[in-house]
PDB file of N, CA and C in Angstrom:
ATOM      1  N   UNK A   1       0.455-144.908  28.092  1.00  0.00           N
ATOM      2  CA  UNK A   1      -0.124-144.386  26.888  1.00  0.00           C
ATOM      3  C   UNK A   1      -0.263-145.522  25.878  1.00  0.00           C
ATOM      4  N   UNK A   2      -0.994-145.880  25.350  1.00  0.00           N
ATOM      5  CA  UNK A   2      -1.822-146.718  24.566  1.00  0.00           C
ATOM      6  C   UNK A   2      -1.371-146.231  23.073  1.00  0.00           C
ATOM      7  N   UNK A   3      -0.756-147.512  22.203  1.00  0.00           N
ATOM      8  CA  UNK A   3       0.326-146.823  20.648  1.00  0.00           C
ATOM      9  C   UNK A   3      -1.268-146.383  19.970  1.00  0.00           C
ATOM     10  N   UNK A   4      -0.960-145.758  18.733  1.00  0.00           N
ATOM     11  CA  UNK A   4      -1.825-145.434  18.094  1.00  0.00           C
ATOM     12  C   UNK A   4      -1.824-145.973  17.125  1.00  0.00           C
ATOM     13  N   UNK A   5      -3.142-145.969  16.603  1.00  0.00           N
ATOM     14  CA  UNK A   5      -3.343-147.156  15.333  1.00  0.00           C
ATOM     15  C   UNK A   5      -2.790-146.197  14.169  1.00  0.00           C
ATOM     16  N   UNK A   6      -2.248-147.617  13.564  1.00  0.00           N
ATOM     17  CA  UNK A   6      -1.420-147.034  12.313  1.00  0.00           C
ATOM     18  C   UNK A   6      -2.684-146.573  11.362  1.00  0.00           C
ATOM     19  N   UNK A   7      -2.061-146.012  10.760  1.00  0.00           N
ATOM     20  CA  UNK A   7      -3.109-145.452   8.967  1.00  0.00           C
ATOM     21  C   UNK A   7      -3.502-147.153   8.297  1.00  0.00           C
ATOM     22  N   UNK A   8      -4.066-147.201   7.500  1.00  0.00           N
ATOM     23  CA  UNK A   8      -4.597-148.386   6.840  1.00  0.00           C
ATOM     24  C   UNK A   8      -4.412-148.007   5.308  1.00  0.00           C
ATOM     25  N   UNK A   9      -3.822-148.893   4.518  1.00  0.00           N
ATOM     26  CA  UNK A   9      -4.126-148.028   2.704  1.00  0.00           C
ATOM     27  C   UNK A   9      -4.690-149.668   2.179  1.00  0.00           C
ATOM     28  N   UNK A  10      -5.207-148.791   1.299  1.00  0.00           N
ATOM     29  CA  UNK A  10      -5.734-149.876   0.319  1.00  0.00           C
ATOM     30  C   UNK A  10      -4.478-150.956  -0.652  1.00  0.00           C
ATOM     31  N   UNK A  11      -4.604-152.403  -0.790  1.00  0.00           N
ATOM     32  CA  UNK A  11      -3.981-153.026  -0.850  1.00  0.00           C
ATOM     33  C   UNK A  11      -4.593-152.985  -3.089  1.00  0.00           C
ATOM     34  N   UNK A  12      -3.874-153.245  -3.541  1.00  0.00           N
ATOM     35  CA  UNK A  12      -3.764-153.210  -5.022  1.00  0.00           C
ATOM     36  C   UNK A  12      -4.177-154.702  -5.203  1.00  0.00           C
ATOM     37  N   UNK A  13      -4.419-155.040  -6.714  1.00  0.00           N
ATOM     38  CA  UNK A  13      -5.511-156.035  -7.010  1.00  0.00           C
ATOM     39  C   UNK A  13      -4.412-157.117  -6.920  1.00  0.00           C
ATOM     40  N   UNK A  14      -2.849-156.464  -7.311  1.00  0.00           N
ATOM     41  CA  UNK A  14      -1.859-158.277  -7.657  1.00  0.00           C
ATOM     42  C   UNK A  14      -1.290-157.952  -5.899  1.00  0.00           C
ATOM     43  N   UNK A  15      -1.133-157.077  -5.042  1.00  0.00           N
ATOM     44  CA  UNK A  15      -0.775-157.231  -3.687  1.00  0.00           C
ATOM     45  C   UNK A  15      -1.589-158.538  -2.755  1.00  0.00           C
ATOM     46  N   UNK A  16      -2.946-158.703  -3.517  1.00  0.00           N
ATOM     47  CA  UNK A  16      -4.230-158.864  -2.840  1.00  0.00           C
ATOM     48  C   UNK A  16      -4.052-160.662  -3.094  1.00  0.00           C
ATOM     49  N   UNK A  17      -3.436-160.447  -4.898  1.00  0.00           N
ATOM     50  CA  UNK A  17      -3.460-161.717  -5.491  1.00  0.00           C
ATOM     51  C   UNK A  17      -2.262-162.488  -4.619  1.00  0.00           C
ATOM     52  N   UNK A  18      -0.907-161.536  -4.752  1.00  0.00           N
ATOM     53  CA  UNK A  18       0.366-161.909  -3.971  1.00  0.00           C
ATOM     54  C   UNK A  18      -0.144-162.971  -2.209  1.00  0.00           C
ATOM     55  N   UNK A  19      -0.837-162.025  -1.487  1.00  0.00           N
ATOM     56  CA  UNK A  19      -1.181-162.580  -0.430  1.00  0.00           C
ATOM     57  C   UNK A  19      -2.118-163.949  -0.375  1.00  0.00           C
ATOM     58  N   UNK A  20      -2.945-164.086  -1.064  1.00  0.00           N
ATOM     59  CA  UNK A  20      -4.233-164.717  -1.248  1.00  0.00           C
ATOM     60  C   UNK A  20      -3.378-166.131  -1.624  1.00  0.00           C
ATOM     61  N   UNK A  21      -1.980-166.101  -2.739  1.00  0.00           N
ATOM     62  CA  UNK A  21      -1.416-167.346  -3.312  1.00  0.00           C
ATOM     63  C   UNK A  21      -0.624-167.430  -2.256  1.00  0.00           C
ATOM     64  N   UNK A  22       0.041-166.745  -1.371  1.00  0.00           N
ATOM     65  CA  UNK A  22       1.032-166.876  -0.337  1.00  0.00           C
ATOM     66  C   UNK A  22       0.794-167.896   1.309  1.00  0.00           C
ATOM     67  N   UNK A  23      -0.326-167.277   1.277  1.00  0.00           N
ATOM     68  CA  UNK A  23      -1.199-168.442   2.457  1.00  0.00           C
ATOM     69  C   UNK A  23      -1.611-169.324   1.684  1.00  0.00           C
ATOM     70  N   UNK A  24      -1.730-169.461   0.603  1.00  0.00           N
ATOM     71  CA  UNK A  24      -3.088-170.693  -0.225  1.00  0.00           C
ATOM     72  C   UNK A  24      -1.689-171.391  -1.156  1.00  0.00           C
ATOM     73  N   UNK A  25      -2.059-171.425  -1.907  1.00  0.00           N
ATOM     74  CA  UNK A  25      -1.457-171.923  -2.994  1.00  0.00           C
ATOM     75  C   UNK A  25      -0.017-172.227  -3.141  1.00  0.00           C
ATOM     76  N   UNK A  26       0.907-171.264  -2.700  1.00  0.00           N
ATOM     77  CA  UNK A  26       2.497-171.344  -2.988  1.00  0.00           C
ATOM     78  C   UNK A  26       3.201-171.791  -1.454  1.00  0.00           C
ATOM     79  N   UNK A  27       2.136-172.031  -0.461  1.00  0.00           N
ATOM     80  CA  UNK A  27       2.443-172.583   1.151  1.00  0.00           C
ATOM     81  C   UNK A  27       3.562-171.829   1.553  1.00  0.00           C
ATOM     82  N   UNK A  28       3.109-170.456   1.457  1.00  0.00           N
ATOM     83  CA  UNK A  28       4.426-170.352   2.051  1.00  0.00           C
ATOM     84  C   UNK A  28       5.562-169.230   1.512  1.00  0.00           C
ATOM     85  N   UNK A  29       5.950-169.731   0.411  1.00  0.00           N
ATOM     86  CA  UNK A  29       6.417-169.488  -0.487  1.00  0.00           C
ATOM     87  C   UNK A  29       6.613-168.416  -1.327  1.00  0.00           C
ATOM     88  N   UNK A  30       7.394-167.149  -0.725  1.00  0.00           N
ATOM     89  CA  UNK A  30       7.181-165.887  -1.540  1.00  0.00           C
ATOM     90  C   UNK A  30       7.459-165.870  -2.804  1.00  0.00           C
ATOM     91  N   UNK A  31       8.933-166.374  -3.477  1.00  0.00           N
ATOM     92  CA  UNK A  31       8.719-166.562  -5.024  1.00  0.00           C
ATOM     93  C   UNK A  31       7.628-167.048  -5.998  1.00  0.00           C
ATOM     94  N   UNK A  32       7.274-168.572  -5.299  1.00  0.00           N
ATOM     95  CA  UNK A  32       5.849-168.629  -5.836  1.00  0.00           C
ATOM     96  C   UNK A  32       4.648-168.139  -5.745  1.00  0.00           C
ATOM     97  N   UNK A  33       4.344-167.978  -4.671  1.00  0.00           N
ATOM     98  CA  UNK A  33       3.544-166.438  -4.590  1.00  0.00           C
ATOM     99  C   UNK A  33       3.560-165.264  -5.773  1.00  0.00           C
ATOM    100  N   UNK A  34       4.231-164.554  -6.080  1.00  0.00           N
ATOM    101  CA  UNK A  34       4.757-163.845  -6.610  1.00  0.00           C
ATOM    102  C   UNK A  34       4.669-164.394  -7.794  1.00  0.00           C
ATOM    103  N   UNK A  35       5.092-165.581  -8.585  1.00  0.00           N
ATOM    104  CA  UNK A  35       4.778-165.592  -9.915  1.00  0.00           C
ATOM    105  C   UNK A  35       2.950-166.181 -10.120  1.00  0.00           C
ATOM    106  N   UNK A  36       2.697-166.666  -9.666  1.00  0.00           N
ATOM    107  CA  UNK A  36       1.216-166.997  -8.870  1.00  0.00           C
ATOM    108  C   UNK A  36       0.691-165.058  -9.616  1.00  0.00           C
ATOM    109  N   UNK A  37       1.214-164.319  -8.603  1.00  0.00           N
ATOM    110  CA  UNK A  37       0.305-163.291  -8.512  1.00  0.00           C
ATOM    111  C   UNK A  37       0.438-162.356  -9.813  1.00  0.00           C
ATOM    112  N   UNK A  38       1.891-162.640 -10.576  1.00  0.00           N
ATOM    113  CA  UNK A  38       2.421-162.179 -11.893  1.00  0.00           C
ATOM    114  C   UNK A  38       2.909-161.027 -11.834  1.00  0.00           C
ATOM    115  N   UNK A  39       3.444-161.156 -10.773  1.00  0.00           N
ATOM    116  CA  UNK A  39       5.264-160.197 -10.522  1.00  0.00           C
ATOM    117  C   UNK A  39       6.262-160.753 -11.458  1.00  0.00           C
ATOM    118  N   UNK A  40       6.972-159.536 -12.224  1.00  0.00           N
ATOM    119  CA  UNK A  40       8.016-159.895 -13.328  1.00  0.00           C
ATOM    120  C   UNK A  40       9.017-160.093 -12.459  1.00  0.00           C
ATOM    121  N   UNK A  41       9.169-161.645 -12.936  1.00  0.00           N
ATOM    122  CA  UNK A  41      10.633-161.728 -12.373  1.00  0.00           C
ATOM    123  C   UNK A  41      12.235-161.167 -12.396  1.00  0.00           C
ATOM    124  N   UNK A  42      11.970-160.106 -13.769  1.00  0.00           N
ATOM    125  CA  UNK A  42      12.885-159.804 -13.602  1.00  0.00           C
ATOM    126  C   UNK A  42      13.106-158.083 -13.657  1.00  0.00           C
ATOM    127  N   UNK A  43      12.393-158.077 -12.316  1.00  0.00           N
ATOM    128  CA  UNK A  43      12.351-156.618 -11.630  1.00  0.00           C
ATOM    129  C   UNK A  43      13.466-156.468 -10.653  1.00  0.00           C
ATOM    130  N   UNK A  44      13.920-157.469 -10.407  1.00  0.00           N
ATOM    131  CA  UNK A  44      15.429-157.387  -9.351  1.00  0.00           C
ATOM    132  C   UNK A  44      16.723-157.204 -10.564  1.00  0.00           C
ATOM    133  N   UNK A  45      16.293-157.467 -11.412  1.00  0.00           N
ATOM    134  CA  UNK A  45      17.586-157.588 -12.635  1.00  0.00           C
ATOM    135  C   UNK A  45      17.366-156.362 -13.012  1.00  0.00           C
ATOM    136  N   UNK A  46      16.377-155.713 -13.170  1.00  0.00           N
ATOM    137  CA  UNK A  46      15.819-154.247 -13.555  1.00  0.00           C
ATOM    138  C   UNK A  46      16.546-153.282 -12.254  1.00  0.00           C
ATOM    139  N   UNK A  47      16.009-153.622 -11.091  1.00  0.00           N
ATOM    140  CA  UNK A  47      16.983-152.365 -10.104  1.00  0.00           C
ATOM    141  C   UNK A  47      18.592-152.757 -10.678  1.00  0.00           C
ATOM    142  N   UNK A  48      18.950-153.803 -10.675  1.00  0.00           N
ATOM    143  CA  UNK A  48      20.887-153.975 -10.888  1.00  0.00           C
ATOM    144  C   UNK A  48      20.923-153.076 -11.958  1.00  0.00           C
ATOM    145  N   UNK A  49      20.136-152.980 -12.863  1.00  0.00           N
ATOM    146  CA  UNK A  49      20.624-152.367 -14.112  1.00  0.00           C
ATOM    147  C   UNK A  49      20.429-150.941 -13.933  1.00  0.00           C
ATOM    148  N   UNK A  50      19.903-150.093 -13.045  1.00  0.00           N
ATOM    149  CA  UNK A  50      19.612-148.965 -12.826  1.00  0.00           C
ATOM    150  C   UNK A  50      21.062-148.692 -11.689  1.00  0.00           C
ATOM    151  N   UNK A  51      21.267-149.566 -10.716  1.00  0.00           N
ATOM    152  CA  UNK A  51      22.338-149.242  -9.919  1.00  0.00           C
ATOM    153  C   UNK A  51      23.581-149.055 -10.933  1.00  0.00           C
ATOM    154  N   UNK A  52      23.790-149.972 -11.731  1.00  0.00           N
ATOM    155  CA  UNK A  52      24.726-150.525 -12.671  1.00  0.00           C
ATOM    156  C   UNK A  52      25.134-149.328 -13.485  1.00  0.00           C
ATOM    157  N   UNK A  53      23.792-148.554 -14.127  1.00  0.00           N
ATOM    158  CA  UNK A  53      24.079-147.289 -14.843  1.00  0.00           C
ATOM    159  C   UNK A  53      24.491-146.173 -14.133  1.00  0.00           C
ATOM    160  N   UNK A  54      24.279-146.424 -12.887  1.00  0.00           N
ATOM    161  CA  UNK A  54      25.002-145.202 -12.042  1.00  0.00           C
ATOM    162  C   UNK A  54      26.637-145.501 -11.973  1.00  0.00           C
ATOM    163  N   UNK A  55      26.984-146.400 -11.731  1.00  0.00           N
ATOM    164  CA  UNK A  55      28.238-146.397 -11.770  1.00  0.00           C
ATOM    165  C   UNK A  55      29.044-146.427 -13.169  1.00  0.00           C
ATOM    166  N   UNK A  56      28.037-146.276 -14.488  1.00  0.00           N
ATOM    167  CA  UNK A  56      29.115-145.820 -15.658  1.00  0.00           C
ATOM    168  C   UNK A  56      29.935-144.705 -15.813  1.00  0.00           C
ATOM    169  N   UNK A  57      30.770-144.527 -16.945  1.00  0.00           N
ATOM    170  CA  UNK A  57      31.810-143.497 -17.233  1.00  0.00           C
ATOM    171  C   UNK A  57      31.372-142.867 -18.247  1.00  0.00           C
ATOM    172  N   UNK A  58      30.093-143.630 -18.816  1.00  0.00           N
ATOM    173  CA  UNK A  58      29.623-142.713 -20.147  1.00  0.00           C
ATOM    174  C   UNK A  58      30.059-143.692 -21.568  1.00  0.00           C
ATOM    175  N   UNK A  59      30.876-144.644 -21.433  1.00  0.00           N
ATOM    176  CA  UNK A  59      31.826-145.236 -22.833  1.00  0.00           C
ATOM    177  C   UNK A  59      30.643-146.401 -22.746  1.00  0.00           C
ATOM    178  N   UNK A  60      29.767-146.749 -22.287  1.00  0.00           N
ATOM    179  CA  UNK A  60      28.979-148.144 -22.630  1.00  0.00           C
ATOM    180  C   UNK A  60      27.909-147.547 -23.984  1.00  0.00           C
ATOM    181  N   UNK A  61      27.996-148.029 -24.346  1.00  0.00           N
ATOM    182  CA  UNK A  61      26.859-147.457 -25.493  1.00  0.00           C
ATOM    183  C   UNK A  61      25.440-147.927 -24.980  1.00  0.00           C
ATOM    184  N   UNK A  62      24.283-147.289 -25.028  1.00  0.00           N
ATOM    185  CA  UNK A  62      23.185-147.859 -24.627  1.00  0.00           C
ATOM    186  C   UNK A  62      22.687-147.668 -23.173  1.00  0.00           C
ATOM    187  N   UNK A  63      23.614-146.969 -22.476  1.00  0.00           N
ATOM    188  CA  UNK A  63      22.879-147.061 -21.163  1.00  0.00           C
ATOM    189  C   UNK A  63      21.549-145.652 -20.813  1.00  0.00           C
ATOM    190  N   UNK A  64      21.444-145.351 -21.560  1.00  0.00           N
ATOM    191  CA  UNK A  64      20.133-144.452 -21.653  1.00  0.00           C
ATOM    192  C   UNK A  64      19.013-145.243 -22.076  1.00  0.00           C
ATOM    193  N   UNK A  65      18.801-146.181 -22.865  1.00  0.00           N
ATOM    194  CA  UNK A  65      18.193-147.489 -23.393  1.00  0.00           C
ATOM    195  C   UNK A  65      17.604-148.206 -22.224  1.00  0.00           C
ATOM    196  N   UNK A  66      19.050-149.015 -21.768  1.00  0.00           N
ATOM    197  CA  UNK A  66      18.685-150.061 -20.555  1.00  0.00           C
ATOM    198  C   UNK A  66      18.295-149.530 -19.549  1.00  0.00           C
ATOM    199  N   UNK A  67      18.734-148.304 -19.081  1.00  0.00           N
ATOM    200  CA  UNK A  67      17.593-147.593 -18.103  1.00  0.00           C
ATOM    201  C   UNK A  67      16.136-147.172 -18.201  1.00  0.00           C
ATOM    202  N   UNK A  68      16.107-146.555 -19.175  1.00  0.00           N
ATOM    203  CA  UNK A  68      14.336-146.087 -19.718  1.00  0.00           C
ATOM    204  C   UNK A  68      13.652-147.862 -19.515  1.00  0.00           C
ATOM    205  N   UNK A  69      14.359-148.977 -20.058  1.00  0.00           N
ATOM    206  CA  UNK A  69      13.667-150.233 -20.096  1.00  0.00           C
ATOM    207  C   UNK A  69      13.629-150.616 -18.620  1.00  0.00           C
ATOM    208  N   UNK A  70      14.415-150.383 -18.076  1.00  0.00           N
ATOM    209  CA  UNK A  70      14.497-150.989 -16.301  1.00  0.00           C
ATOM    210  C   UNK A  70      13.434-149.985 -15.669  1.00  0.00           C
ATOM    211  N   UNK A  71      13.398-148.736 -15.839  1.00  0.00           N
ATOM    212  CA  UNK A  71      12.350-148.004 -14.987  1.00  0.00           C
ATOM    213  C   UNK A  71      10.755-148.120 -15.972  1.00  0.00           C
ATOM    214  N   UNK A  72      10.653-149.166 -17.101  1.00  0.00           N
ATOM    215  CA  UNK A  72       9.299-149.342 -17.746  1.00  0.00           C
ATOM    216  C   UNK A  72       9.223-150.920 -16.831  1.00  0.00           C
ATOM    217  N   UNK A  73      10.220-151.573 -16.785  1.00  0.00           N
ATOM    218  CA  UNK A  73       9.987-152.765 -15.847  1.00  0.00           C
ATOM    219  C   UNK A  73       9.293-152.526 -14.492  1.00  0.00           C
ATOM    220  N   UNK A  74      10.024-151.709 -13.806  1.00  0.00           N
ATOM    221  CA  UNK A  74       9.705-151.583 -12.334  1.00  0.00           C
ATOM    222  C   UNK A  74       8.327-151.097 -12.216  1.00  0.00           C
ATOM    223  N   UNK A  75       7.955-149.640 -13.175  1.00  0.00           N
ATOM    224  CA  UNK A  75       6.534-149.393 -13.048  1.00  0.00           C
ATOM    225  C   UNK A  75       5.781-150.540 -13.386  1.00  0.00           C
ATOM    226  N   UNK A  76       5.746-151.186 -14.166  1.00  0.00           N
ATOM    227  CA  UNK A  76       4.782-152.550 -14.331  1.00  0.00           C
ATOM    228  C   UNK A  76       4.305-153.389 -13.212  1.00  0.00           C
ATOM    229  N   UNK A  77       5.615-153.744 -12.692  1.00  0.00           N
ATOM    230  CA  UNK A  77       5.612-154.366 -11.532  1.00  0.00           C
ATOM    231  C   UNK A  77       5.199-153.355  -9.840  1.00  0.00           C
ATOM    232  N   UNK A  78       5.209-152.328 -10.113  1.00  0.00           N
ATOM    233  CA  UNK A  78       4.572-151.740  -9.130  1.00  0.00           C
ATOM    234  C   UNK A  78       5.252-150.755  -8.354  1.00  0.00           C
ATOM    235  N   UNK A  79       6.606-150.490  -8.350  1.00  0.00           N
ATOM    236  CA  UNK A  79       7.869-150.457  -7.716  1.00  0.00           C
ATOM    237  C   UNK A  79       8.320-148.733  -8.326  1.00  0.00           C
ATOM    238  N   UNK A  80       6.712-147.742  -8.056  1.00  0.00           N
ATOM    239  CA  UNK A  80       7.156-146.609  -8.986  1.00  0.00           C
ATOM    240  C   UNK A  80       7.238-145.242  -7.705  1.00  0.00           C
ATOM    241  N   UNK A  81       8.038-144.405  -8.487  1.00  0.00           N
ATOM    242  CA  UNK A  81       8.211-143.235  -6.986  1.00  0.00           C
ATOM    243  C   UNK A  81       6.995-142.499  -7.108  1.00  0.00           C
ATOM    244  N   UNK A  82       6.737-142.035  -5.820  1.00  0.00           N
ATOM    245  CA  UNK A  82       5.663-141.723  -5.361  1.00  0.00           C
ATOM    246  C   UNK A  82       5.433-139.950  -5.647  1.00  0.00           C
ATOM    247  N   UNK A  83       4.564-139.328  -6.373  1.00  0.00           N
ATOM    248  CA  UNK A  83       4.719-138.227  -6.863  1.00  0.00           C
ATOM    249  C   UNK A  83       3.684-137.390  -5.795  1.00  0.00           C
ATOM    250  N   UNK A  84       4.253-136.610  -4.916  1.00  0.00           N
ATOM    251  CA  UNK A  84       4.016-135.782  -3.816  1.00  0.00           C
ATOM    252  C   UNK A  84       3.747-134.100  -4.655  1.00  0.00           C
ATOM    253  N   UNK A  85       2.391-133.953  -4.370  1.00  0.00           N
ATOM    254  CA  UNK A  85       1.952-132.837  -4.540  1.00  0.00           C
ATOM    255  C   UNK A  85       2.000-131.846  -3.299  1.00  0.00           C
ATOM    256  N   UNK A  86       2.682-130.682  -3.509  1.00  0.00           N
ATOM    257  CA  UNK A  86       2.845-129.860  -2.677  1.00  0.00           C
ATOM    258  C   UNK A  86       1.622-128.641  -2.511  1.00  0.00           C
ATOM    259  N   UNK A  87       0.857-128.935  -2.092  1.00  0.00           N
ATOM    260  CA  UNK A  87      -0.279-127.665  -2.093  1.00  0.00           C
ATOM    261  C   UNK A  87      -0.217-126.537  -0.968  1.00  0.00           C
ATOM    262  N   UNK A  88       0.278-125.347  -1.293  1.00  0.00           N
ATOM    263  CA  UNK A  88       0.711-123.908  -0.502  1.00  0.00           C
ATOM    264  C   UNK A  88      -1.173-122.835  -1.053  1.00  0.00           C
ATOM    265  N   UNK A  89      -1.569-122.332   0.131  1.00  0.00           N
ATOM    266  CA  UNK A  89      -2.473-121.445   0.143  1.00  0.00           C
ATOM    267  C   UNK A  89      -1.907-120.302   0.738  1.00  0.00           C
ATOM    268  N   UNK A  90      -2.248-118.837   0.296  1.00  0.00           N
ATOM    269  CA  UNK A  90      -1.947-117.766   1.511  1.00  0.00           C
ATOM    270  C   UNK A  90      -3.678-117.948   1.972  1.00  0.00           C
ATOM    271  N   UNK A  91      -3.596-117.248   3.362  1.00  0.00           N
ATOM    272  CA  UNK A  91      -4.983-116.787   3.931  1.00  0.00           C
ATOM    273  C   UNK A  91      -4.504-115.976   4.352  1.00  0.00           C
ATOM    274  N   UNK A  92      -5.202-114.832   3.960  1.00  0.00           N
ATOM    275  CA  UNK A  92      -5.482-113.321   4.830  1.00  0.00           C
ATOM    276  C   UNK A  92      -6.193-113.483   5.878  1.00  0.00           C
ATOM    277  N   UNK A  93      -5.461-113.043   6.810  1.00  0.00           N
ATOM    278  CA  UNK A  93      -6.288-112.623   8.297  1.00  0.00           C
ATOM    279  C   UNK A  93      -6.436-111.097   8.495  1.00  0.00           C
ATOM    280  N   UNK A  94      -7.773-110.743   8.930  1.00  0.00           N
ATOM    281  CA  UNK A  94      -7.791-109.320   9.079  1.00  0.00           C
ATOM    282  C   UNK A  94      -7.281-109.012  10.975  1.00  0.00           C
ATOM    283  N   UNK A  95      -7.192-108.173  11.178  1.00  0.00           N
ATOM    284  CA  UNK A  95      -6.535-108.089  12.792  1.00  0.00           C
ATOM    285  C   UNK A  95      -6.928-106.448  12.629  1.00  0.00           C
ATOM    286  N   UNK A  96      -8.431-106.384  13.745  1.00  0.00           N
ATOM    287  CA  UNK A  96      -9.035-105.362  13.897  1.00  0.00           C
ATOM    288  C   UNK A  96      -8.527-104.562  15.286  1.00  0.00           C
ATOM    289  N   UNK A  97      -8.364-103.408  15.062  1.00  0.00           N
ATOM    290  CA  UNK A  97      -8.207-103.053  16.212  1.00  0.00           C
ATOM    291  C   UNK A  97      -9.096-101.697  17.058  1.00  0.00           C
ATOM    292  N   UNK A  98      -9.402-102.346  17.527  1.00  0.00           N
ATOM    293  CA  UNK A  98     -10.963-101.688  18.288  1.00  0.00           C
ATOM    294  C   UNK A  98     -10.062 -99.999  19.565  1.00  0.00           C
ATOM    295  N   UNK A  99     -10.842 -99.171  19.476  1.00  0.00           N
ATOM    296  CA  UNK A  99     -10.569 -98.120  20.029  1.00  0.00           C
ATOM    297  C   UNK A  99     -10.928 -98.416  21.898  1.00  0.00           C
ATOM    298  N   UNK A 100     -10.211 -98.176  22.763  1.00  0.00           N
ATOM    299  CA  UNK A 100      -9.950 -98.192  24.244  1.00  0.00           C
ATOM    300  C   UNK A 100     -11.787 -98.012  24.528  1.00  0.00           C
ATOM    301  N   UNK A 101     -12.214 -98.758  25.270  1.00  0.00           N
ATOM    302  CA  UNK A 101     -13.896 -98.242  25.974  1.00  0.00           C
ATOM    303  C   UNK A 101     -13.520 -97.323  26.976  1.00  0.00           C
ATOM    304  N   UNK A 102     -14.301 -96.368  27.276  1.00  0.00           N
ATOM    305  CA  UNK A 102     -14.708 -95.002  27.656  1.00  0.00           C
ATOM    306  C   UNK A 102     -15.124 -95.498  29.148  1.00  0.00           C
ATOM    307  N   UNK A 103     -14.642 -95.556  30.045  1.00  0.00           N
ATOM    308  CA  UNK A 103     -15.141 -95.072  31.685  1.00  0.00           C
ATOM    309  C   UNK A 103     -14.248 -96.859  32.129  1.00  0.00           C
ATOM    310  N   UNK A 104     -13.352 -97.331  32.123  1.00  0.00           N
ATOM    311  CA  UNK A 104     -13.342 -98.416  31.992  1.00  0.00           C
ATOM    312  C   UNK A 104     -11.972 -98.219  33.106  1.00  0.00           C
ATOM    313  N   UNK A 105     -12.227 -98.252  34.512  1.00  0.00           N
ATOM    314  CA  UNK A 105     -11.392 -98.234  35.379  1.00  0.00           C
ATOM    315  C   UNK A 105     -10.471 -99.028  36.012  1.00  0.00           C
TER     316      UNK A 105
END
């Protein structure tokens, strides 16, 4: 059995830029790449600070702050959850039921 081809999605304009500096320009080079393509660098400091607020007790002052700012970082940079629309239809089916035919041996 022969695999099946994956789905294909469209690649975004700084994904496009990311790749384009990654073979070309930064040789190589995913960090440079990446600032090349104008990925915030400090979107990895942005997830710590979101992990970071999970593990508070509540006594830090501000961590409602540094979170709202870490999840305005990450959307910038691209890094946002994916909002799944659930679409439910009923369909009526009718289910006829026809009377026995007459001489039918």
């Amino acid at each position: 059995m022969l695999p099946t081809k994956k789905e294909t999605r469209e690649l975004t304009e700084q994904q496009e830029n990311f790749l384009t500096a990654l073979f070309g320009e930064a040789h190589g080079s995913p960090k440079k790449a990446g600032e090349i393509a104008g990925y915030a660098l400090n979107s990895a400091k942005a997830v710590k600070g979101l992990v970071d607020a999970l593990d508070e007790d509540g006594k830090t002052p501000g961590v409602n702050i540094r979170m709202e700012a870490a999840k305005q970082i990450l959307d910038r940079v691209g890094l946002v959850k994916k909002d799944k629309i659930d679409i439910t239809g009923q369909v009526a089916h009718g289910i006829f039921i026809l009377p026995a035919k007459d001489g039918i041996n």
